[in-house]
Structures are given as structure tokens and as C-alpha cells.
N, C-alpha and C. Protein backbone atom coordinates (compact mmCIF):
# COMPACT_ATOMS: atom_id res chain seq x y z
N UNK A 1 -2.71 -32.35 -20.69
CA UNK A 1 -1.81 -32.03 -19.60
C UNK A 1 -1.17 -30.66 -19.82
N UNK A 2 -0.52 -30.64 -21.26
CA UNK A 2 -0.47 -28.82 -21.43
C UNK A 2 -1.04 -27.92 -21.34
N UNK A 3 -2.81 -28.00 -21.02
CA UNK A 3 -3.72 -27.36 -20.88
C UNK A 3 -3.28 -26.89 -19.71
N UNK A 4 -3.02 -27.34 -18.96
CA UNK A 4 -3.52 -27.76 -16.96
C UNK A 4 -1.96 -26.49 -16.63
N UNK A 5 -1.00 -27.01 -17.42
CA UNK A 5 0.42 -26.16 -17.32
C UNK A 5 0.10 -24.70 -17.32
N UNK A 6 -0.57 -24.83 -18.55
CA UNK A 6 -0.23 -23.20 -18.98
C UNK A 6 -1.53 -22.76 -18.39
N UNK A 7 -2.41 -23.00 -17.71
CA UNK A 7 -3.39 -22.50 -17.15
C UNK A 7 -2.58 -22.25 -15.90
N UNK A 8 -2.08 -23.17 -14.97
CA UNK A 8 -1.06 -22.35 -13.45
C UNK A 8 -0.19 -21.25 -14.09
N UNK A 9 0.30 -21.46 -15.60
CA UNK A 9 1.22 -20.43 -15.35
C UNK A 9 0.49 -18.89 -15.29
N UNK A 10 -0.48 -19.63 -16.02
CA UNK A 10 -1.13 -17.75 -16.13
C UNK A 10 -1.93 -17.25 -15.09
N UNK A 11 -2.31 -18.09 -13.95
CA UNK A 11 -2.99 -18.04 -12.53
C UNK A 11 -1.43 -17.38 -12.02
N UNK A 12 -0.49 -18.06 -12.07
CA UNK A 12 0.64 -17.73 -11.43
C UNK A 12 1.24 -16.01 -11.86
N UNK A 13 0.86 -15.90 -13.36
CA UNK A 13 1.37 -14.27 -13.34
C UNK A 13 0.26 -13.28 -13.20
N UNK A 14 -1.21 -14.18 -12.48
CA UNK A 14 -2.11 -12.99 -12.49
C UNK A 14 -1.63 -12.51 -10.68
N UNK A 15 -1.64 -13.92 -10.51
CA UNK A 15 -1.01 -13.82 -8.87
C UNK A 15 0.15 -12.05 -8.48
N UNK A 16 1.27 -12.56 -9.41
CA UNK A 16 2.28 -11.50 -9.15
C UNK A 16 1.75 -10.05 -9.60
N UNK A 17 1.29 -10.08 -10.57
CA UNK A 17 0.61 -8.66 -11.05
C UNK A 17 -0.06 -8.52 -10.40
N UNK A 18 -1.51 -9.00 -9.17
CA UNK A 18 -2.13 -8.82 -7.86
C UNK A 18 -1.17 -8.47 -6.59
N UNK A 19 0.00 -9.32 -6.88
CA UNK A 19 0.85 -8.73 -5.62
C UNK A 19 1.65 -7.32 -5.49
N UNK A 20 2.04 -6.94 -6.90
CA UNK A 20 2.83 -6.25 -7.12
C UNK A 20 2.20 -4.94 -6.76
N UNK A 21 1.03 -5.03 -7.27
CA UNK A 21 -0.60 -3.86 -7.09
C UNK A 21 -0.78 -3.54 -5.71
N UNK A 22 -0.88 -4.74 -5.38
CA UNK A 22 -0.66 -4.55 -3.61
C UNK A 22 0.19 -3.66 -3.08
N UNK A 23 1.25 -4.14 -3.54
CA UNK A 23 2.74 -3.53 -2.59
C UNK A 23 2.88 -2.31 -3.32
N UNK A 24 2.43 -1.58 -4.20
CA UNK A 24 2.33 -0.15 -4.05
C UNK A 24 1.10 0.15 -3.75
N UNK A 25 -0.29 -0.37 -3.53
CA UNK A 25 -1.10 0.49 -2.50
C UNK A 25 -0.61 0.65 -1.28
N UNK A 26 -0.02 -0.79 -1.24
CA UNK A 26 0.88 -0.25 0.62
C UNK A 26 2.12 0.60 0.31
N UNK A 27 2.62 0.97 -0.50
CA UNK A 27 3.82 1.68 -0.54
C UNK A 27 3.05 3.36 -0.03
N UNK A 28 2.11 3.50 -1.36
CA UNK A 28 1.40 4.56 -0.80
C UNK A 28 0.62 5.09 0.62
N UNK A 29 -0.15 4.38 1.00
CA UNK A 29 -0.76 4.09 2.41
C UNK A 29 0.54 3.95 3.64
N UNK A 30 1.70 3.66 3.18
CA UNK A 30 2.59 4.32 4.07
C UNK A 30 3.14 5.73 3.97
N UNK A 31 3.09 5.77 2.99
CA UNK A 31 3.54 7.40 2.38
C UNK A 31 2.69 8.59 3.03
N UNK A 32 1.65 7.91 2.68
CA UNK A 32 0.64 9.07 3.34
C UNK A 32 0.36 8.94 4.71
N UNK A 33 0.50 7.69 5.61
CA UNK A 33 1.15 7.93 7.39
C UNK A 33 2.57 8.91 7.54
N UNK A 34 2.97 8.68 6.71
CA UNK A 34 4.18 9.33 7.12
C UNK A 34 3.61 10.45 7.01
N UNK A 35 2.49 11.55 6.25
CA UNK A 35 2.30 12.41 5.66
C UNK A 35 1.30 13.38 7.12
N UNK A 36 0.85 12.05 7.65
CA UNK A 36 0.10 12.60 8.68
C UNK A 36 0.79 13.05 9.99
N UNK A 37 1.68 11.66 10.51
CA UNK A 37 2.74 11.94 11.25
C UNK A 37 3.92 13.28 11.19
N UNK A 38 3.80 13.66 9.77
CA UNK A 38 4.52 15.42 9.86
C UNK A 38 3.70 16.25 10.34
N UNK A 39 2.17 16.18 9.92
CA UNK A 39 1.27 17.12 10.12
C UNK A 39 1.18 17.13 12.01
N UNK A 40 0.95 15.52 12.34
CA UNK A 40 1.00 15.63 14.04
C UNK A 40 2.22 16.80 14.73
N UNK A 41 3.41 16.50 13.76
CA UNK A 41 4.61 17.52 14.19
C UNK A 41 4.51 19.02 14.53
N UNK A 42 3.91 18.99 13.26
CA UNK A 42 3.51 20.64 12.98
C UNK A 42 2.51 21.02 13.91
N UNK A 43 1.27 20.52 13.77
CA UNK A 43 0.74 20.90 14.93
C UNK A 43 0.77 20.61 16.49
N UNK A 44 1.64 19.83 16.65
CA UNK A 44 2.40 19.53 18.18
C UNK A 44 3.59 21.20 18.28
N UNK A 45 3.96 21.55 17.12
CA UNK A 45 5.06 22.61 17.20
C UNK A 45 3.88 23.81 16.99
N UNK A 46 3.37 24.02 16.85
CA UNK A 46 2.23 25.47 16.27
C UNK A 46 1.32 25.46 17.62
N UNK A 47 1.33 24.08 18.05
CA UNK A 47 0.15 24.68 19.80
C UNK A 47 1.05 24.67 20.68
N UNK A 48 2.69 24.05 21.00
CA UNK A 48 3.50 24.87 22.20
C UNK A 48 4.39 25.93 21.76
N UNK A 49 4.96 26.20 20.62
CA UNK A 49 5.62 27.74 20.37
C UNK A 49 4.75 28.50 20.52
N UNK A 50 5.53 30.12 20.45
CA UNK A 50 4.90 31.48 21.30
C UNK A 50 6.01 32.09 20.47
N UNK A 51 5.63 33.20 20.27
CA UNK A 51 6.31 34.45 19.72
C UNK A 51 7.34 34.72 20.81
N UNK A 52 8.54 34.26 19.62
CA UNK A 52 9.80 34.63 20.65
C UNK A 52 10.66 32.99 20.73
N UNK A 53 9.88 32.28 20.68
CA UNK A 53 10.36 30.87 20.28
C UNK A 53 11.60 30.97 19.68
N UNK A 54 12.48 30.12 20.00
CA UNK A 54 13.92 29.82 19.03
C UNK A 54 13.44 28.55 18.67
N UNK A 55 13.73 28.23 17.30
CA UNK A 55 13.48 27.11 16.27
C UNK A 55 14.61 26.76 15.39
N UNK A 56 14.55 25.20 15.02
CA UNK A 56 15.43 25.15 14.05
C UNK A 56 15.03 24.74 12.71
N UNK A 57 15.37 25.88 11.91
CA UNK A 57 14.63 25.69 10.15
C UNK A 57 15.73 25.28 9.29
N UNK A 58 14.56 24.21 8.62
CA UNK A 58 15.59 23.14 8.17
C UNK A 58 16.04 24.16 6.48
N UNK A 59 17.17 24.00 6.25
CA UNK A 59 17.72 24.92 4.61
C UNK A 59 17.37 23.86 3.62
N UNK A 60 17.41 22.27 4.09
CA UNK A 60 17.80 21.60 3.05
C UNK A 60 19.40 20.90 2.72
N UNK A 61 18.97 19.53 2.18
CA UNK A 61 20.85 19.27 2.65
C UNK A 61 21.12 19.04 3.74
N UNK A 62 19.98 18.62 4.97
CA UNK A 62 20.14 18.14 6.10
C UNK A 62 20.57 19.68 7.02
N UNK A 63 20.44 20.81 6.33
CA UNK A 63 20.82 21.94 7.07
C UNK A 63 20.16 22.79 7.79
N UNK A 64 20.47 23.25 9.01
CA UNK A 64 19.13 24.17 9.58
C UNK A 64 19.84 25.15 10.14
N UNK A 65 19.01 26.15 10.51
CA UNK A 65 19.03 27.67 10.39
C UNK A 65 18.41 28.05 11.89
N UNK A 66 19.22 28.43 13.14
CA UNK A 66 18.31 28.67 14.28
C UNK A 66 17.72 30.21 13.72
N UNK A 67 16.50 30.04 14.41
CA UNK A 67 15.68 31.50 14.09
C UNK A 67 14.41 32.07 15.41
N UNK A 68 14.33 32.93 15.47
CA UNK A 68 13.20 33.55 16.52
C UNK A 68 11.86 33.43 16.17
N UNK A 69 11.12 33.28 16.68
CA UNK A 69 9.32 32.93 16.17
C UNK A 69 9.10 34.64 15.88
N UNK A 70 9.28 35.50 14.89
CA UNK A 70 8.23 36.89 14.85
C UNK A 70 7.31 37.08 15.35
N UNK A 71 6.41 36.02 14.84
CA UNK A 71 4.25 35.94 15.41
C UNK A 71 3.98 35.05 15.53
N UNK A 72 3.95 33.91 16.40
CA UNK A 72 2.92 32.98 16.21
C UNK A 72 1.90 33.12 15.11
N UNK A 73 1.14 33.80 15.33
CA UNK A 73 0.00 34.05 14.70
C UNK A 73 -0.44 34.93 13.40
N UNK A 74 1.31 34.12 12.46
CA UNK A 74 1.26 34.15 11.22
C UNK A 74 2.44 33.05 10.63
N UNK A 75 1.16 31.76 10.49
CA UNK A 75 1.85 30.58 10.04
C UNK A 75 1.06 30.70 8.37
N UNK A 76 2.29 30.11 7.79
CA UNK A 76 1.79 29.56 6.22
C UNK A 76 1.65 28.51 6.24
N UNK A 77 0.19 28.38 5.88
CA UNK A 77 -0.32 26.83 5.68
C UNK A 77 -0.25 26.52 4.50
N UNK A 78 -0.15 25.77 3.31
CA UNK A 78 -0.54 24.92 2.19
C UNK A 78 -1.96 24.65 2.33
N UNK A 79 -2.76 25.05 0.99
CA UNK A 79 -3.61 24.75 0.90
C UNK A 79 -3.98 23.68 -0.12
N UNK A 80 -2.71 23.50 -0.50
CA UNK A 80 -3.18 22.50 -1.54
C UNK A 80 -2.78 23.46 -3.26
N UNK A 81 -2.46 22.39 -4.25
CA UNK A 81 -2.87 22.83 -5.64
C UNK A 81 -1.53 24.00 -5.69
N UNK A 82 -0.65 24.06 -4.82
CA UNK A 82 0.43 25.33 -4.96
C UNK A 82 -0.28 26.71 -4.55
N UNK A 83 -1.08 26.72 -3.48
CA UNK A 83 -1.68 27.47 -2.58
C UNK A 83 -1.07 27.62 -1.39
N UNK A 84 -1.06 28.75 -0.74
CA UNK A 84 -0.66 28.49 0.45
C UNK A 84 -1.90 30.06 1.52
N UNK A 85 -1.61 29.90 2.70
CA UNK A 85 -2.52 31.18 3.12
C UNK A 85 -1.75 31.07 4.66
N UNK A 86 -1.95 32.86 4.82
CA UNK A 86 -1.31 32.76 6.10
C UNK A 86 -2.18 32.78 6.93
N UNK A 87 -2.28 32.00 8.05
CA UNK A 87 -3.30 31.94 9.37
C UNK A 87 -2.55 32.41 10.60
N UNK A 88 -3.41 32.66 11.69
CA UNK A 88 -3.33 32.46 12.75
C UNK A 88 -3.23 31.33 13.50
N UNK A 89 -2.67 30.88 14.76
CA UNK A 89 -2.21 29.54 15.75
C UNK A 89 -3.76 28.91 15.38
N UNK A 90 -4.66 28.84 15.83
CA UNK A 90 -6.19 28.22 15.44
C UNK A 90 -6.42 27.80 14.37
N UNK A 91 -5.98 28.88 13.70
CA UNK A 91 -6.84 28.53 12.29
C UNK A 91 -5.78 27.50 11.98
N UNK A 92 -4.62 27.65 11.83
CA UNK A 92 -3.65 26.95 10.99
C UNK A 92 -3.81 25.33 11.89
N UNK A 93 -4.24 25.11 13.32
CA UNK A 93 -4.00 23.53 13.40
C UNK A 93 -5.37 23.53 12.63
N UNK A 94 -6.52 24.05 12.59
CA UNK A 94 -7.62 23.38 12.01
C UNK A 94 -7.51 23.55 10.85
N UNK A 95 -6.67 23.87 10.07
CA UNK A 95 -6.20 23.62 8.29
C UNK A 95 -5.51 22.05 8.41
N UNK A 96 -5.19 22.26 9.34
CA UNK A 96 -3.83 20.63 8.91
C UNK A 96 -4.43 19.72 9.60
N UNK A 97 -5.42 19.96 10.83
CA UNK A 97 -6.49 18.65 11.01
C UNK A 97 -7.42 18.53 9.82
N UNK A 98 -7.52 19.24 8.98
CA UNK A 98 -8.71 19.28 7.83
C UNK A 98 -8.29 18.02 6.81
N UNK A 99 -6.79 18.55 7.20
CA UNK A 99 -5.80 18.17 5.83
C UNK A 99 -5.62 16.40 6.13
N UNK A 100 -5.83 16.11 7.72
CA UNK A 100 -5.44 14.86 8.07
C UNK A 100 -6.69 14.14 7.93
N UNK A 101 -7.94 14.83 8.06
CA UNK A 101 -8.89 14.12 8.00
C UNK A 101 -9.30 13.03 6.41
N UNK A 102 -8.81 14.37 5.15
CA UNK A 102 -8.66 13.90 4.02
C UNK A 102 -7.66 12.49 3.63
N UNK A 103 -6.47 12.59 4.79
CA UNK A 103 -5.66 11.69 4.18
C UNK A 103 -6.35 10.38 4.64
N UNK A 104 -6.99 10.57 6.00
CA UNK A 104 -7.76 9.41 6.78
C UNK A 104 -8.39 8.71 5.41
N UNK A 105 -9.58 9.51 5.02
CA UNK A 105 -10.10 8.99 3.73
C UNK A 105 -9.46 8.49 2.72
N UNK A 106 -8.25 9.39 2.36
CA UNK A 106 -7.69 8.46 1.27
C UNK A 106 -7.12 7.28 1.62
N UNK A 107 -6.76 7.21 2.66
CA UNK A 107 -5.87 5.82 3.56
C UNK A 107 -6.79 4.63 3.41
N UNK A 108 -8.07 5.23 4.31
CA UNK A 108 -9.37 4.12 4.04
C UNK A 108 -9.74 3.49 2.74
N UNK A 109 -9.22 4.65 1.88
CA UNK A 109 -9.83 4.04 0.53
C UNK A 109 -9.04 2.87 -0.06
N UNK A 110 -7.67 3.67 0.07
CA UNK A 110 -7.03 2.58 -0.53
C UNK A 110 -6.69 0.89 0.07
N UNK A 111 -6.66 1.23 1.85
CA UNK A 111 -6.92 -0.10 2.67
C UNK A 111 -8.06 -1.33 1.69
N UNK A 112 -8.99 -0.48 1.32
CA UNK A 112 -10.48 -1.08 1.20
C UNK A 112 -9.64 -1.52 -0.62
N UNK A 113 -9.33 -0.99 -1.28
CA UNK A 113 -8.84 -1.53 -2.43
C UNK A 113 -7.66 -2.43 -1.65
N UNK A 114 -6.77 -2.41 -1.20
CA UNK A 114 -5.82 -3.89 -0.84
C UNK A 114 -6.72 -4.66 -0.36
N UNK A 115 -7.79 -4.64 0.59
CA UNK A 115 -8.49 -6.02 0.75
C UNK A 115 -9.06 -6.54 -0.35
N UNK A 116 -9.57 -5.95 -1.39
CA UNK A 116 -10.34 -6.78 -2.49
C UNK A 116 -9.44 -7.12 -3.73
N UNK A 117 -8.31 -6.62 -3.35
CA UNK A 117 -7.23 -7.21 -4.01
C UNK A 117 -6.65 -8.51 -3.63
N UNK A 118 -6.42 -8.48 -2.01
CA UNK A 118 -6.09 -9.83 -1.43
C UNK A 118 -7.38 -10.75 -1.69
N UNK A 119 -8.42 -10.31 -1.92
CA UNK A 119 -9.69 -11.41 -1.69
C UNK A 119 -9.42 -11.92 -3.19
N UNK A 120 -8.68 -11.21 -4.41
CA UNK A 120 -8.96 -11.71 -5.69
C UNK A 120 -7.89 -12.88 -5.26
N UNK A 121 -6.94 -12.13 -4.90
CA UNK A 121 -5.93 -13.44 -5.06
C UNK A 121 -5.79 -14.47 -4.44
N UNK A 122 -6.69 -14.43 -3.20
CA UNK A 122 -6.84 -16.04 -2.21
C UNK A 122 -7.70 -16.75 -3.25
N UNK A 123 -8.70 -16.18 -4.20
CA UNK A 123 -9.35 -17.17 -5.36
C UNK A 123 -8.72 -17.65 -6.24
N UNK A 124 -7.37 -16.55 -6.98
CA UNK A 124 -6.77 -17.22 -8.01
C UNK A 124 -5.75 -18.31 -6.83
N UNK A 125 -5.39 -17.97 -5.93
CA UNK A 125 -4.49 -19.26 -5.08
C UNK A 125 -5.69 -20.45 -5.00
N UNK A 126 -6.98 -19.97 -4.93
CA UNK A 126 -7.78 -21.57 -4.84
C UNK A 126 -7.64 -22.20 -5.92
N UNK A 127 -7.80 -21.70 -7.05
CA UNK A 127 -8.04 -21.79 -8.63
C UNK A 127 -6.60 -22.93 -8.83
N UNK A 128 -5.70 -22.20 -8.77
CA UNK A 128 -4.36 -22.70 -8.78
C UNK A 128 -4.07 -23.89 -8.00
N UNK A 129 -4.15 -24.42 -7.06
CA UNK A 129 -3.93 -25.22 -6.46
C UNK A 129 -5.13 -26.24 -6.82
N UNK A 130 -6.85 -26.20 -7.12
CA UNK A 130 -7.46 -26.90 -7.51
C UNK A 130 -6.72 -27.30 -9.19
N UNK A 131 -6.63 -26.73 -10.17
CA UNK A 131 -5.90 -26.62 -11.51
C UNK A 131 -4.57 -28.01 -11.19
N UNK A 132 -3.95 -27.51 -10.24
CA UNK A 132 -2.80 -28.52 -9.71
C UNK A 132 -3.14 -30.03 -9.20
N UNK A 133 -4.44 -29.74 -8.41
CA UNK A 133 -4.66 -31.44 -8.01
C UNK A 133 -5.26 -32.12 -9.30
N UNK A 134 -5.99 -31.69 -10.19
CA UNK A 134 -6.41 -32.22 -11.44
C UNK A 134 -5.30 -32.89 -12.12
N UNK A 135 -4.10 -31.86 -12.67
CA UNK A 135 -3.16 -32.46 -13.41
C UNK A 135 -2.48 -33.43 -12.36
N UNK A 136 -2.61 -33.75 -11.24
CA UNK A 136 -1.73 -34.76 -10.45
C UNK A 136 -2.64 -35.93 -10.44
N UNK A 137 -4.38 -35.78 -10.61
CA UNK A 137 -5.07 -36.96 -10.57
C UNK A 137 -4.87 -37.41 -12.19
N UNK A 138 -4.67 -36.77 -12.96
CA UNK A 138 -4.54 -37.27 -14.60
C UNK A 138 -3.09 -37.55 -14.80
N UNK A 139 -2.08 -37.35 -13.88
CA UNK A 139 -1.10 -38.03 -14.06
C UNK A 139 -1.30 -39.22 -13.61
N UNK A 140 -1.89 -39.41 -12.17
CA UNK A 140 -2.26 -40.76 -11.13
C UNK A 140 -2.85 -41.70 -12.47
N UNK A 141 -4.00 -41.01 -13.16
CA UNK A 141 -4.45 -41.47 -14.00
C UNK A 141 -3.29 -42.16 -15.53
N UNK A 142 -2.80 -41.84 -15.88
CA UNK A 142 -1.86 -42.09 -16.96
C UNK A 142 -1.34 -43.12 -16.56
N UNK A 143 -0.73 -42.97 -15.02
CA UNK A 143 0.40 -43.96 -14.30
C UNK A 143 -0.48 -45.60 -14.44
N UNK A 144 -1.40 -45.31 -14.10
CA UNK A 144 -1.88 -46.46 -13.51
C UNK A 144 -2.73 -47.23 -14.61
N UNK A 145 -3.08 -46.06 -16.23
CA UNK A 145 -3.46 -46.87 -17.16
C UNK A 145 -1.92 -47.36 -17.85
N UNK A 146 -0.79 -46.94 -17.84
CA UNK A 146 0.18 -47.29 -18.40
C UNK A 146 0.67 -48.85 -17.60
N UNK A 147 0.57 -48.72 -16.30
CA UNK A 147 0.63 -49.66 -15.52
C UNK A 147 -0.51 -51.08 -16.07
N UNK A 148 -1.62 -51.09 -16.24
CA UNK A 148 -2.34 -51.51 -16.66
C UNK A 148 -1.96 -52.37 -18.00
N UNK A 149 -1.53 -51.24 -18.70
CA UNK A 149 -1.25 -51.88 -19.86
C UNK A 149 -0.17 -52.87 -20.30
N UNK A 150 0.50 -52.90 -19.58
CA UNK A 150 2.15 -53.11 -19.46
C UNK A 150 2.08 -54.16 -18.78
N UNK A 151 0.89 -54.71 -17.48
CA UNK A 151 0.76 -56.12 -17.05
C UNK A 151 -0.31 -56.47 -17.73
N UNK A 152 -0.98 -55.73 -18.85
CA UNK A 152 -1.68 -56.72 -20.12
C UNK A 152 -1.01 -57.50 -20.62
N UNK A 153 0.23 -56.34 -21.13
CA UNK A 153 1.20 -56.80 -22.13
C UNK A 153 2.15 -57.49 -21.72
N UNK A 154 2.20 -58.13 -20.42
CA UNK A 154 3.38 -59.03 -20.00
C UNK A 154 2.85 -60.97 -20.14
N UNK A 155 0.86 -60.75 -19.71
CA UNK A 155 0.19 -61.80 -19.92
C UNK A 155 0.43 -62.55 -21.03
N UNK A 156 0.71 -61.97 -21.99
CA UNK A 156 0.98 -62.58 -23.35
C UNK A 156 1.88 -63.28 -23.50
């Protein structure tokens, strides 16, 4: 019967260490929507400003700075790695659609790792709950040889 125990318990902490795994692939996979949803910003703000634009640039500290657009058609993009390059209105949305397409992939990837994470753990939940009806039929079992024995032992 101690077998049967300490076998749920350790189904039970593979369980939480599967969940926990989970909830930061989704922590991340939200991180990086959010990551795309700035990029939609940026390029929603880079195809209707025009040179001459008033904008508000953020300082930091929740602080922003109104300012005049100089050029359109000299935005600093990030390229990644502590890169950055200055483009033109074109070039620069097709840097940050480039940039969204990558996150698509990484999003996908990691989606595809939470499902085979959830698929491990609907097995250890089968595992666990089969593990559980055993020790309840070998208790049924105990009950009913103790029972047994006890209206042996009353015959006497």
C-alpha cells in the first residue's frame, strides 16, 4: 500500500513541475504578443505620420516629450543583437514585418511545446488516477479479507 502512496506522490510532483513549465511557456508566448502588438503600433504610426508630424516621445518614467517628425524617411529600426539601422518609411515597416514574422515562429514553436507538454500530463493524470483505483481495490480487498476473518473468528 506504501508502494501505491508514494508512486501518486511522485506522479503528483511530476504533474506540478509539467504545470509550472507550462505557465512560463505561456508567460512567454504572451510576452512575445505583446511584442508584436508594439510592432503593429509602430508600423500603424510609420505608415500615417509625414514629415512635420507632432508626436509624443515617451522620456521614460511615464514621461513624454512633444516633438516634430524631421523626415519620415529616417526611422531607426533595431536590428537585433544591439544593432540598429536607419531606413526609410518602406524599408523600416518591412524590417518590423520581418521582425513579426520571426516572432510568429517563435510563438508557434513554443505553442507546439505547451501542447506536448499538456499531452504528457493528461498521461501522468491517467497514470495517477489508475495508481489510485488499485490502492482503493486493495483496500476493498483488505476490508473484506479482514471482514472475512473476523466472521471466521466469531464461528468459534
Amino acid at each position: 500500500m506504501g508502494g501505491g502512496q508514494q508512486q501518486l506522490q511522485q506522479l503528483s510532483q511530476e504533474l506540478q513541475a509539467l504545470d509550472q513549465e507550462i505557465e512560463g511557456l505561456e508567460g512567454e508566448v504572451s510576452d512575445l504578443e505583446d511584442e508584436k502588438a508594439e510592432i503593429d503600433e509602430a508600423v500603424e504610426a510609420i505608415e500615417t505620420l509625414e514629415t512635420g508630424s507632432t508626436v509624443q516621445v515617451p522620456l521614460g518614467g511615464d514621461a513624454y516629450l512633444r516633438a516634430e517628425v524631421q523626415d519620415i524617411d529616417e526611422i531607426i529600426v533595431s536590428l537585433g543583437a544591439n544593432y540598429a539601422a536607419e531606413q526609410n518609411q518602406s524599408d523600416a515597416v518591412e524590417a518590423l514585418r520581418r521582425k513579426q514574422d520571426m516572432l510568429d515562429e517563435e510563438i508557434a514553436s513554443l505553442r507546439g511545446q505547451i501542447e506536448e507538454l499538456e499531452e504528457e500530463s493528461e498521461q501522468i493524470e491517467q497514470q495517477a488516477m489508475q495508481a489510485q483505483q488499485q490502492m482503493q481495490q486493495q483496500q476493498m480487498q483488505q476490508m473484506q479479507q479482514m471482514q472475512a476473518e473476523s466472521e471466521d473468528g466469531d464461528d468459534e
